[in-house]
Protein backbone atom coordinates (compact mmCIF):
# COMPACT_ATOMS: atom_id res chain seq x y z
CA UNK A 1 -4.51 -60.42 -36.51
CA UNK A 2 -7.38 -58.59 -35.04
CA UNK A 3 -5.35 -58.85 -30.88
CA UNK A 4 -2.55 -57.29 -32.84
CA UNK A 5 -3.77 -54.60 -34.86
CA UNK A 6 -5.53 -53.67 -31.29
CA UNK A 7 -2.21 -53.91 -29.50
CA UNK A 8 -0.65 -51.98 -32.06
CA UNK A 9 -3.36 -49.14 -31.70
CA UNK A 10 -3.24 -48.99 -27.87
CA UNK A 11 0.85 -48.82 -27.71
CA UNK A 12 0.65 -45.92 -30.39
CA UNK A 13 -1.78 -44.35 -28.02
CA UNK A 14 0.26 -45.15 -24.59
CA UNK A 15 3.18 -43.67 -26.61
CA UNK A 16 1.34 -40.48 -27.79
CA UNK A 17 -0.03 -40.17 -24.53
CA UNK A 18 3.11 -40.43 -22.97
CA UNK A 19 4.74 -37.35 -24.65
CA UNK A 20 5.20 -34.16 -22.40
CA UNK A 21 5.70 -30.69 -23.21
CA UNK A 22 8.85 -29.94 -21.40
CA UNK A 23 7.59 -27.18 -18.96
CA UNK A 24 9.04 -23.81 -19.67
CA UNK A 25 10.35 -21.97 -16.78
CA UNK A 26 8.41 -19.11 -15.97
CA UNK A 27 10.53 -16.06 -14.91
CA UNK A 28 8.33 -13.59 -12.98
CA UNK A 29 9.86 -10.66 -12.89
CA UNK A 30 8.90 -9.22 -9.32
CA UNK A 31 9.44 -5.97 -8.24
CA UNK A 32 10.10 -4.93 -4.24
CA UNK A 33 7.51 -1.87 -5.24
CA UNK A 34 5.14 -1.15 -7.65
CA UNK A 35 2.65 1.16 -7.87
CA UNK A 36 -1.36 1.17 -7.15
CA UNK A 37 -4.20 3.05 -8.63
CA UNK A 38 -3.93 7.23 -9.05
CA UNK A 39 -5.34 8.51 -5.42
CA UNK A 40 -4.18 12.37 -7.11
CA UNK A 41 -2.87 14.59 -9.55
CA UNK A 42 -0.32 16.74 -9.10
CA UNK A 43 -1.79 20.53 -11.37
CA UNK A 44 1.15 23.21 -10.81
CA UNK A 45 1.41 22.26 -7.07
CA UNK A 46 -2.54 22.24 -6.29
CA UNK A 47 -3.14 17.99 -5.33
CA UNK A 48 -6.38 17.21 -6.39
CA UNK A 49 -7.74 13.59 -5.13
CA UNK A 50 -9.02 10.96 -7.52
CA UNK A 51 -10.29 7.80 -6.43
CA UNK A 52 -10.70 8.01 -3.09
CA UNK A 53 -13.58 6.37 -1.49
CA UNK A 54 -11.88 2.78 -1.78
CA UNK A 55 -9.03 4.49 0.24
CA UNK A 56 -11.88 6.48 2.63
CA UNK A 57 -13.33 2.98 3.29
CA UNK A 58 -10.08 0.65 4.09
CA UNK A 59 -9.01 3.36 6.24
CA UNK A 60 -12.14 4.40 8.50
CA UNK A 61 -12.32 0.43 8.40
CA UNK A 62 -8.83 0.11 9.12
CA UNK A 63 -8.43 2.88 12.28
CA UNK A 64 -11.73 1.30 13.75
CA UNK A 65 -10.38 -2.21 13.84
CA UNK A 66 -7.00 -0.85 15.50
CA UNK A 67 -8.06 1.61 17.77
CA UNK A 68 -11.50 -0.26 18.63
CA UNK A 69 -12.69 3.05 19.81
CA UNK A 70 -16.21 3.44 21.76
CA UNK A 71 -17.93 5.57 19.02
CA UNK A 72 -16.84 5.14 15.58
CA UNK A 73 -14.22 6.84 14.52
CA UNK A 74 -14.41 8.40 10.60
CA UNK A 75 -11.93 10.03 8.63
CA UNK A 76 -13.17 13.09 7.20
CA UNK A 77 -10.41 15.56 5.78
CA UNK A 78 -8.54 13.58 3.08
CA UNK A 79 -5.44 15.80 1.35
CA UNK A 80 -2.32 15.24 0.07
CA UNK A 81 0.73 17.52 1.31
CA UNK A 82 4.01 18.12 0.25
CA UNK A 83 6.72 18.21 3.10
CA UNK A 84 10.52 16.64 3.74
CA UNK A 85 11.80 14.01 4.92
CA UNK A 86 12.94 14.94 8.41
CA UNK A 87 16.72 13.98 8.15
CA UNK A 88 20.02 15.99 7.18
CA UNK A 89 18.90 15.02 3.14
CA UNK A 90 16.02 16.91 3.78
CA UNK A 91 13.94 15.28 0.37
CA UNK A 92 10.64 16.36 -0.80
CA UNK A 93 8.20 13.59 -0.09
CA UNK A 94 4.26 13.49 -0.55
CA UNK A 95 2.02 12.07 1.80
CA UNK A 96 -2.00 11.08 1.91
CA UNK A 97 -3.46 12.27 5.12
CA UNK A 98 -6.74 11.43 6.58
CA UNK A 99 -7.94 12.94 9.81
CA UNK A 100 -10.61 12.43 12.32
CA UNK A 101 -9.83 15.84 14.37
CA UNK A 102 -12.80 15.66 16.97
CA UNK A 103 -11.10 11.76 17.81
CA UNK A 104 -7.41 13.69 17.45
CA UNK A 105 -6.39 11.08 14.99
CA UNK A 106 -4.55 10.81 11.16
CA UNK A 107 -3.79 8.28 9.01
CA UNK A 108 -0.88 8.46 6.58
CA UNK A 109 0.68 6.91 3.78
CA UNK A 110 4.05 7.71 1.59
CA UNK A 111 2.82 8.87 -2.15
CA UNK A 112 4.86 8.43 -5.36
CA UNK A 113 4.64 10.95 -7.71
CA UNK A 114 4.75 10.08 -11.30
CA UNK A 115 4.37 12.26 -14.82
CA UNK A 116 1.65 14.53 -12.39
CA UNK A 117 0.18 11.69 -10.89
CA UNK A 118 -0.01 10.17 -7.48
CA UNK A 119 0.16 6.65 -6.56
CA UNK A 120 -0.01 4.48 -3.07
CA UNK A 121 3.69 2.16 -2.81
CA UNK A 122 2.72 -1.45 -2.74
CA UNK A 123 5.41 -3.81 -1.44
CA UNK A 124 4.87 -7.13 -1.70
CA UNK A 125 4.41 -9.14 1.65
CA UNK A 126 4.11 -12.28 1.62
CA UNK A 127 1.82 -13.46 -0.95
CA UNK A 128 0.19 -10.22 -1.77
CA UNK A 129 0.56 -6.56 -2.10
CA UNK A 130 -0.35 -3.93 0.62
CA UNK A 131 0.78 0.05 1.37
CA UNK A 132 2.09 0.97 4.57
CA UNK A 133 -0.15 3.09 6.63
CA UNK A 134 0.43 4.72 9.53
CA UNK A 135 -1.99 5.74 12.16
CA UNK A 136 -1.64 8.63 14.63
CA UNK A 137 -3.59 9.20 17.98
CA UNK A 138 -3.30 12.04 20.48
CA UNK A 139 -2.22 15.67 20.45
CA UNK A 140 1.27 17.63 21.03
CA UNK A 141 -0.72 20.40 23.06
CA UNK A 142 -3.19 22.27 20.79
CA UNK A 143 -1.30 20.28 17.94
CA UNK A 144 -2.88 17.11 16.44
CA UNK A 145 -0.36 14.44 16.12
CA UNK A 146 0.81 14.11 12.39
CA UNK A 147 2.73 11.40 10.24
CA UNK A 148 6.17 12.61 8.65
CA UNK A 149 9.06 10.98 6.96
CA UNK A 150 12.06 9.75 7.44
CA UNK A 151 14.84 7.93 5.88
CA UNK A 152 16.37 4.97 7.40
CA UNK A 153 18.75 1.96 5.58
CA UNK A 154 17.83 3.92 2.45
CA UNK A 155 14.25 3.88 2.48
CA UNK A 156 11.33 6.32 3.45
CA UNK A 157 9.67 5.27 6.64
CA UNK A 158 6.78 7.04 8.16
CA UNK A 159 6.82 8.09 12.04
CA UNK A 160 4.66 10.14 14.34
CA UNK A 161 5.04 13.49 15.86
CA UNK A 162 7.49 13.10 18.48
CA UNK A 163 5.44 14.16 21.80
CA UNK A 164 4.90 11.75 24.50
CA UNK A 165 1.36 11.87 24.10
CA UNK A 166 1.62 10.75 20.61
CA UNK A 167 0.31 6.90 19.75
CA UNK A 168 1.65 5.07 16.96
CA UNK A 169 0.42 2.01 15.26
CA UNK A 170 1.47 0.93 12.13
CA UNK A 171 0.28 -1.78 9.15
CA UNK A 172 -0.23 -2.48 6.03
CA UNK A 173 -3.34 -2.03 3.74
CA UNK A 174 -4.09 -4.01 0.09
């Protein structure tokens, strides 16, 4: 009586034991962009820059890996400027700009701009979430060589000024 009252106990517990939860789908809803922290608000067309010195230090980080300059190269003039895309639509776009003139180089990235307030676009890329940057290196004569905007397939791309002496290298940033 005892071997069956214990065999009776262990198949209830094999049995309880044996019951799964049927696993729920989860449905992620995933977004090509979202947005990152405010870098700036937007106060009757004067751009003031909030939390900038993560963005300060992925970028000086960022150019130095890239450009693996002699000296170190840092990024001291951070703004954010209004300007167009430069296609036959013509769109208002907003840009954070970083330059390093003595090195003749600037650092962009496209800006949302949201109820006043400015935010990086993140794309996811595989796995994670990163911001295109953009970084510029050389001169158009006396001119420093700037990002600007364009639209291509329907989305904003960034490009360099359009001199021969003009360096491009693009990334990503998370």
């Amino acid at each position: 009586m005892k071997n069956l009252i214990s065999l009776l106990i262990l198949l209830v517990a094999l049995i309880s034991c044996d019951k799964k939860e049927e696993a729920k789908p989860i449905v992620v809803k995933q977004e090509h962009i979202t947005t990152d922290a405010i870098v700036g608000t937007d106060n009757d067309g004067v751009y003031d820059l909030s939390n900038i010195d993560d963005i300060k230090y992925k970028w000086n980080a960022y150019v130095n890996k890239k450009l693996k300059p002699k000296d170190s190269i840092v990024l001291e003039q951070f703004e954010i400027i209004k300007t167009k895309t430069r296609d036959a639509t013509a769109e208002d776009c907003y840009l954070l700009i970083g330059k390093a003139k003595k090195q003749k180089v600037t650092v962009g990235t496209i800006l949302s701009l949201k109820e006043s307030k400015f935010y990086t676009d993140l794309k996811q890329n595989s796995g994670f979430k990163a911001y295109e940057v953009l970084i510029c290196n050389g001169s158009c004569g006396e001119n420093i060589c700037n990002p600007s905007v364009v639209v291509a397939g329907g989305s904003k791309r960034l490009i360099c000024s359009s001199c021969d002496e003009c360096a491009k290298i693009s990334g990503s940033i998370d």
